[in-house]
N, C-alpha and C. Protein backbone atom coordinates (compact mmCIF):
# COMPACT_ATOMS: atom_id res chain seq x y z
N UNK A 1 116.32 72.05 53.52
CA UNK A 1 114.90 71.96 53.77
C UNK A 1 114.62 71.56 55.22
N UNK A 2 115.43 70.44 55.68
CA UNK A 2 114.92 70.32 57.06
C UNK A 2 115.64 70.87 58.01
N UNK A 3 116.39 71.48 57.64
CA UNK A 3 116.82 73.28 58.74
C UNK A 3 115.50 73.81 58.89
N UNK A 4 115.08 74.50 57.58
CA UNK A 4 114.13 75.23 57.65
C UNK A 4 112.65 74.78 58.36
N UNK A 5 112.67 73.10 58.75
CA UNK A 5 111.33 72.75 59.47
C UNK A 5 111.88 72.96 60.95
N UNK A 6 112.92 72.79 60.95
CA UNK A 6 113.39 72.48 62.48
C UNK A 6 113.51 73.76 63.32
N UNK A 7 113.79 75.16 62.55
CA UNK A 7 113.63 76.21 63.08
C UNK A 7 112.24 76.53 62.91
N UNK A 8 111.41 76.16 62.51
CA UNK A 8 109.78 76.53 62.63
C UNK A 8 109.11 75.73 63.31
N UNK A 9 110.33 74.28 64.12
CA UNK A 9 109.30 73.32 65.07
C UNK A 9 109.90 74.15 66.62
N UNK A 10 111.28 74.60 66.13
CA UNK A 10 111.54 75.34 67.13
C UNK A 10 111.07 76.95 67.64
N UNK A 11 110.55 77.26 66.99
CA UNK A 11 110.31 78.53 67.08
C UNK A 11 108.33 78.40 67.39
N UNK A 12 108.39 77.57 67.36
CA UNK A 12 106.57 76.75 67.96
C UNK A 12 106.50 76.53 69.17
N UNK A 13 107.66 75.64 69.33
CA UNK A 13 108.20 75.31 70.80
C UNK A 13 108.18 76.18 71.83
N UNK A 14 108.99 77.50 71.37
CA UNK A 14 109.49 78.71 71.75
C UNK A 14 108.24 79.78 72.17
N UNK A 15 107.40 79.77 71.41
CA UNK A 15 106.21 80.46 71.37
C UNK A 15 105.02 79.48 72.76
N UNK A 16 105.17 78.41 72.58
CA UNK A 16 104.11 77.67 73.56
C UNK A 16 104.77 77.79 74.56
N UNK A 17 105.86 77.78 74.96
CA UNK A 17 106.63 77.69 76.41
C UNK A 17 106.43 79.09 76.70
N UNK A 18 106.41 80.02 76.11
CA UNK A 18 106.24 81.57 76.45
C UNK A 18 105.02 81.97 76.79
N UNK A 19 104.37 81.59 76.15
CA UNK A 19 102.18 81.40 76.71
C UNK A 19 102.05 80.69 77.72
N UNK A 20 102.58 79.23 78.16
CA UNK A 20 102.21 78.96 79.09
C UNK A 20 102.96 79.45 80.01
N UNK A 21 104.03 79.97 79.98
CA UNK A 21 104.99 80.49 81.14
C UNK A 21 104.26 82.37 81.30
N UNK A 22 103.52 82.50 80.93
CA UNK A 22 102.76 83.95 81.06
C UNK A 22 102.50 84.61 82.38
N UNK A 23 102.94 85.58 82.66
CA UNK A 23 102.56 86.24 83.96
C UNK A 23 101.52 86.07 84.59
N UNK A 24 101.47 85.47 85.96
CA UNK A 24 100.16 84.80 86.61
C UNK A 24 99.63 86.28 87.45
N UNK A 25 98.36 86.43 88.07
CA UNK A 25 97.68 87.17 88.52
C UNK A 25 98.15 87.28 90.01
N UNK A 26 98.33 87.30 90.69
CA UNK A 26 98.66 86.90 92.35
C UNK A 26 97.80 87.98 92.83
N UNK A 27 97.46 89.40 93.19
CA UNK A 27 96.20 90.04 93.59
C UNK A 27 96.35 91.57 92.98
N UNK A 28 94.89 91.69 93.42
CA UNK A 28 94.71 93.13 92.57
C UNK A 28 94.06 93.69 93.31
N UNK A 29 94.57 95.36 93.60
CA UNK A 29 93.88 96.18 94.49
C UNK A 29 93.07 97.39 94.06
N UNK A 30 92.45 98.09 94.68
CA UNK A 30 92.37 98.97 93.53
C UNK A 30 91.04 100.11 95.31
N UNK A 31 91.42 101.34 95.17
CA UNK A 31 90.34 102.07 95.96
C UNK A 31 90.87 103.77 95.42
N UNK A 32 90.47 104.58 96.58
CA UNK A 32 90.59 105.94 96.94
C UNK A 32 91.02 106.43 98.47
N UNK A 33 91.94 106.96 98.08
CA UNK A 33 92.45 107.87 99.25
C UNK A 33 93.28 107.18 99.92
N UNK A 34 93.72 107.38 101.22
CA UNK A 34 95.00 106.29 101.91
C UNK A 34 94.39 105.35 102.51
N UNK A 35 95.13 104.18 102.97
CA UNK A 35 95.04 102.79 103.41
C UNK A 35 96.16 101.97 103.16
N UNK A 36 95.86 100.79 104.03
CA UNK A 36 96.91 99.65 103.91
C UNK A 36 96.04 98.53 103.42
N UNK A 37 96.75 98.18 102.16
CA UNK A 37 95.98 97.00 101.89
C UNK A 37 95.82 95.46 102.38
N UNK A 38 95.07 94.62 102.30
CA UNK A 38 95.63 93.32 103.04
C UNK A 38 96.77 92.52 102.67
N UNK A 39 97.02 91.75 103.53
CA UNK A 39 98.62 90.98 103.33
C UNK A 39 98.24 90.39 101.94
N UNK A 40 99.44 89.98 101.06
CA UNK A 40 99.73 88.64 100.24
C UNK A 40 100.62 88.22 100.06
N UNK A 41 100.64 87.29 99.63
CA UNK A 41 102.18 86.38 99.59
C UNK A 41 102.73 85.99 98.39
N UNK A 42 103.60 86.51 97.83
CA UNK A 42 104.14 86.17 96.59
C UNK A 42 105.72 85.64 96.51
N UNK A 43 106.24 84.90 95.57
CA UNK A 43 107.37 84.04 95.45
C UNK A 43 107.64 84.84 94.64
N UNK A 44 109.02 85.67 94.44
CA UNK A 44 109.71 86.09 93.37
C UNK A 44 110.11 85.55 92.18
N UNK A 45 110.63 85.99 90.96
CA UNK A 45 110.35 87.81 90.78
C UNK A 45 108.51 87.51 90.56
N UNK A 46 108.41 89.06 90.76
CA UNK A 46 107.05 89.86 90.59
C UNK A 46 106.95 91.15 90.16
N UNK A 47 106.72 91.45 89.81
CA UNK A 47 105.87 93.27 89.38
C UNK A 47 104.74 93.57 89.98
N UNK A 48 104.73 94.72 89.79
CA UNK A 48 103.80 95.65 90.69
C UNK A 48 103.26 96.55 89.65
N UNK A 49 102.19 96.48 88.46
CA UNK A 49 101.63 96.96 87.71
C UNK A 49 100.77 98.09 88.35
N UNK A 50 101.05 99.29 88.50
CA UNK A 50 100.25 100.53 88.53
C UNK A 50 99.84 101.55 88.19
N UNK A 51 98.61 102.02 88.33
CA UNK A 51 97.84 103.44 87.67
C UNK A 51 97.29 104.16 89.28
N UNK A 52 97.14 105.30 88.79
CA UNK A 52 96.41 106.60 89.72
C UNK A 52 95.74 107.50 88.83
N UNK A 53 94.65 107.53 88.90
CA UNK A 53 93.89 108.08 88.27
C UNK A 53 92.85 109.19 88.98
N UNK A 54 92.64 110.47 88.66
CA UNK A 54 91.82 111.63 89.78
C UNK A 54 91.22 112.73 88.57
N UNK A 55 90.13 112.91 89.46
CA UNK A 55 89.58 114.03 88.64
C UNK A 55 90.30 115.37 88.71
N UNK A 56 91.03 115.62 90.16
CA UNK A 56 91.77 116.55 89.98
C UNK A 56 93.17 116.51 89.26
N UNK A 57 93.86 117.98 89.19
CA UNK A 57 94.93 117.64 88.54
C UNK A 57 95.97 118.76 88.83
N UNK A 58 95.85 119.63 90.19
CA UNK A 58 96.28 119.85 91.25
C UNK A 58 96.72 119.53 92.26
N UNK A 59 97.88 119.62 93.16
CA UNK A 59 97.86 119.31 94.23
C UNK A 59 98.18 118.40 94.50
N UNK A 60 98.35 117.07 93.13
CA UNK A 60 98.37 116.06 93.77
C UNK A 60 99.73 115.05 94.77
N UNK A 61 99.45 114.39 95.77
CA UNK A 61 100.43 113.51 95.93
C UNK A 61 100.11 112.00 96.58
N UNK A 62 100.85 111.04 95.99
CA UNK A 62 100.75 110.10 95.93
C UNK A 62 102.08 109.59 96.53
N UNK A 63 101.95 108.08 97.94
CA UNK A 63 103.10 107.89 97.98
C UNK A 63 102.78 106.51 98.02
N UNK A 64 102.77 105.64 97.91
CA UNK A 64 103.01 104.11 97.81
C UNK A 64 104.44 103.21 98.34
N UNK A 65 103.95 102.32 99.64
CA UNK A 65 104.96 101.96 100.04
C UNK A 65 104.96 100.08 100.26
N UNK A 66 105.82 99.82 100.30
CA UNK A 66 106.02 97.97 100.41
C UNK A 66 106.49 97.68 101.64
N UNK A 67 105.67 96.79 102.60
CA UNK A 67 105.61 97.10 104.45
C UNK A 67 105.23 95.21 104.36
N UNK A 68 106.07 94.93 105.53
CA UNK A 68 105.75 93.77 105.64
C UNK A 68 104.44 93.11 106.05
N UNK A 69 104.32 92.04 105.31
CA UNK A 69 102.80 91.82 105.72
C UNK A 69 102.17 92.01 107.49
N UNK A 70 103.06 90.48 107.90
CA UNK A 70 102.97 90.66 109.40
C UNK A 70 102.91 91.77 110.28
N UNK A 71 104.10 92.30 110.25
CA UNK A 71 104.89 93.32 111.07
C UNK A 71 104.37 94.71 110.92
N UNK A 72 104.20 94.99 109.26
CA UNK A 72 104.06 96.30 109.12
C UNK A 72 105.37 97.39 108.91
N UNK A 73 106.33 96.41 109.49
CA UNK A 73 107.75 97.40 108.98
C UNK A 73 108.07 97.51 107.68
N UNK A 74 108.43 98.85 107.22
CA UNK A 74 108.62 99.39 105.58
C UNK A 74 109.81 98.40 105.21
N UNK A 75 109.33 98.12 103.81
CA UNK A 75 110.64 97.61 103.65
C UNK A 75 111.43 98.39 102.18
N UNK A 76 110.13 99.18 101.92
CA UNK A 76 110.73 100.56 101.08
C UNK A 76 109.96 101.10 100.20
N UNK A 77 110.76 102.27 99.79
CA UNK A 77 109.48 103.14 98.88
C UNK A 77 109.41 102.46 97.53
N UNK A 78 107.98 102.26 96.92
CA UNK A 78 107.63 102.25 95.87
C UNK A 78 107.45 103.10 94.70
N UNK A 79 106.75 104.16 95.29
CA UNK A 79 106.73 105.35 94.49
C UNK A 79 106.39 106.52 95.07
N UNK A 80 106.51 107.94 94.56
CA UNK A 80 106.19 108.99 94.97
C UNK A 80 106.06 109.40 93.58
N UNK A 81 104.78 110.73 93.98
CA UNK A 81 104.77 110.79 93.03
C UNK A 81 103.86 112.26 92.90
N UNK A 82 103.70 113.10 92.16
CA UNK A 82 102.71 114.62 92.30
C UNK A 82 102.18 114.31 90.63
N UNK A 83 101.84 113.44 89.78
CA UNK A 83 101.38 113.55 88.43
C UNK A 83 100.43 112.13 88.77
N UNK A 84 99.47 112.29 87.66
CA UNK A 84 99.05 110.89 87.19
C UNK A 84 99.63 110.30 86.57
N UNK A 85 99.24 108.90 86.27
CA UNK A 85 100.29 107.81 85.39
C UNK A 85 100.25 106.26 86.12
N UNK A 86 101.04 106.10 85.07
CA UNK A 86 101.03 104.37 85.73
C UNK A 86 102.32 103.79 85.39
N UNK A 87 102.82 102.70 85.64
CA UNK A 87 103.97 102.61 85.73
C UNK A 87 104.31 100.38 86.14
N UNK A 88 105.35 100.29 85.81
CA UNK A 88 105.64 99.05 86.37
C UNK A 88 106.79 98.79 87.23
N UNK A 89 106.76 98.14 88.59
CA UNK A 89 107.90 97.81 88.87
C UNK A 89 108.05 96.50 89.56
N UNK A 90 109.75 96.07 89.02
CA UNK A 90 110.20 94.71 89.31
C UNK A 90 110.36 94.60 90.85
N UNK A 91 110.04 93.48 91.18
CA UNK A 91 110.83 92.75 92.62
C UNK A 91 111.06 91.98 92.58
N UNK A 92 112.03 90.95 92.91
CA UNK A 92 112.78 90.09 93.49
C UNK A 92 112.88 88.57 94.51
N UNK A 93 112.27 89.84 95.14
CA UNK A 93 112.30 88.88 96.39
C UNK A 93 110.92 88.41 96.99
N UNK A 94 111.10 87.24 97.15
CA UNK A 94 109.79 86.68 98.27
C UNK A 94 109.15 86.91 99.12
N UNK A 95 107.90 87.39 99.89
CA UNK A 95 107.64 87.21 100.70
C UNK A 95 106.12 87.26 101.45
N UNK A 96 105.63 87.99 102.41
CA UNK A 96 104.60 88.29 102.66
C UNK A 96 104.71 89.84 102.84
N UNK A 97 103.85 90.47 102.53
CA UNK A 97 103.46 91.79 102.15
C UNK A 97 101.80 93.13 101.84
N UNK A 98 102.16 93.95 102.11
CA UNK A 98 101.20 94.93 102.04
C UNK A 98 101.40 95.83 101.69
N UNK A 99 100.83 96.97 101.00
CA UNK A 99 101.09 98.26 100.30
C UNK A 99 100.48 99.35 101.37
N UNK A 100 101.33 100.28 101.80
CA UNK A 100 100.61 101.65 102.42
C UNK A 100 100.71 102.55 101.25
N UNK A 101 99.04 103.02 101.44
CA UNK A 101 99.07 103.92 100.45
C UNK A 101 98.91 105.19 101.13
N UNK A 102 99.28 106.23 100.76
CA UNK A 102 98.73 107.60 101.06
C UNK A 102 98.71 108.61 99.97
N UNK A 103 97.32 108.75 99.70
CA UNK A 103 96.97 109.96 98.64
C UNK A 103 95.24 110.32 98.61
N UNK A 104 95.41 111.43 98.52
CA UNK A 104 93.94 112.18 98.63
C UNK A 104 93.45 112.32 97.32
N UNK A 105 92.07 112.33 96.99
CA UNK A 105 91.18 112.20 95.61
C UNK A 105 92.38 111.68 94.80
N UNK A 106 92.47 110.83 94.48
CA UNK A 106 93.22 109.77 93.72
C UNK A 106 93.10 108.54 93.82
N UNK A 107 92.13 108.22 92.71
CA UNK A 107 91.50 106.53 92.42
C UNK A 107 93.11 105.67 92.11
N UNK A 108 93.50 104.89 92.71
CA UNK A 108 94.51 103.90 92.32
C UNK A 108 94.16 102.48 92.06
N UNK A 109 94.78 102.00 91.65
CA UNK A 109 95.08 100.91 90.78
C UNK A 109 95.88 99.88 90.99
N UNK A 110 96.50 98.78 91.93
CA UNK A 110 97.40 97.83 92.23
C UNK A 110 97.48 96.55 91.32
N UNK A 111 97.99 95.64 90.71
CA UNK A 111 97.68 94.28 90.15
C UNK A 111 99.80 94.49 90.78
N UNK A 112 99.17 92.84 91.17
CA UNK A 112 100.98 92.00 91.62
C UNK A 112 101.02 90.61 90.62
N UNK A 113 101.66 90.66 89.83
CA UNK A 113 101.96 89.82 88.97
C UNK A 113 102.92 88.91 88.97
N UNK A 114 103.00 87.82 89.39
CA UNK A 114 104.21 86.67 89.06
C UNK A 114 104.90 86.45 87.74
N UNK A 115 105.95 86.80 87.98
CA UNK A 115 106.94 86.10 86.68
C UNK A 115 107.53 84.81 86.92
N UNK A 116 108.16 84.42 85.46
CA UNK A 116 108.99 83.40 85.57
C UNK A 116 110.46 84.18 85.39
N UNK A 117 111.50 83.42 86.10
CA UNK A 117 112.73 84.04 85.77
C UNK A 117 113.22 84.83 84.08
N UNK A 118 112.71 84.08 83.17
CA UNK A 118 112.83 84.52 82.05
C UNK A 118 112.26 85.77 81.84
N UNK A 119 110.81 85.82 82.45
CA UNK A 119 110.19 87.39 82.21
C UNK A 119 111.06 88.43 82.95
N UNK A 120 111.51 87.97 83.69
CA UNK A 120 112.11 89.08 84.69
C UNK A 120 113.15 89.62 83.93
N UNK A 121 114.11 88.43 83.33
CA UNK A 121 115.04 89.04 82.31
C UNK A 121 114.90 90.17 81.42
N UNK A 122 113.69 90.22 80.84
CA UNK A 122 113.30 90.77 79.71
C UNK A 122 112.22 92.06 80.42
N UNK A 123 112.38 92.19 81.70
CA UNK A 123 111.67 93.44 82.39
C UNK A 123 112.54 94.82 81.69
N UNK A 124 111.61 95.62 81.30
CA UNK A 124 112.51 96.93 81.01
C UNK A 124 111.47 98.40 81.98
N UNK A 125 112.10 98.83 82.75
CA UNK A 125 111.36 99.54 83.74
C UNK A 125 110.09 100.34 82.97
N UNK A 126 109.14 100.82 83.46
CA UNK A 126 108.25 102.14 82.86
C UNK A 126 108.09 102.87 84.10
N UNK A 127 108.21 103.86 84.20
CA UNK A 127 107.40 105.11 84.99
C UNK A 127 107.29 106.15 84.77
């Protein structure tokens, strides 16, 4: 009997540490057509939650890139892409940063999300 409380005080435990440890907001972008967005600064890991969304459904291309905040030097591709969709991806590493975007009639979508090491574990890619 008190197995059975102790795995349901544990499994309470387990559940509240996972809610409060929940992916925090760090910034969200969101326009049309190309640009560089403004710097932010995030502490690793993080994700990069994204959509592109267009009335057309031709033609399209989309390239999304990760450029240092300061500097402006690439520090690599994010995505490419000729479809709509959305997608998630992990990072790592720390720092200060900005997204170059380049794409024509194509509404996009940015949110940068903080993890805790544990979420990161349990990242399974989408695109």
């Amino acid at each position: 009997m008190f197995g059975h409380i102790t795995r349901c005080v544990a499994l309470m435990l387990f559940l509240a540490v996972q809610s409060a440890g929940a992916e925090e907001l760090i910034v969200e972008f969101n326009g049309s057509g190309s640009r560089t967005t403004a710097e932010f600064k995030v502490q690793g890991p993080w994700i990069l939650d994204w959509r592109i969304n267009s009335e057309y459904t031709r033609m399209l291309s989309f390239d999304l890139d990760l450029v240092d905040g300061r500097t402006g030097v690439l520090k690599g591709s994010v995505l490419r892409t000729k479809s709509l969709g959305n997608g998630v991806r992990l990072f790592n590493e720390s720092g200060s940063y900005r997204f170059r975007i380049n794409g024509s009639f194509i509404d996009w979508y940015l949110k940068v999300k903080k993890l805790t090491p544990a979420e990161a574990e349990l990242y399974s890619p989408k695109t």
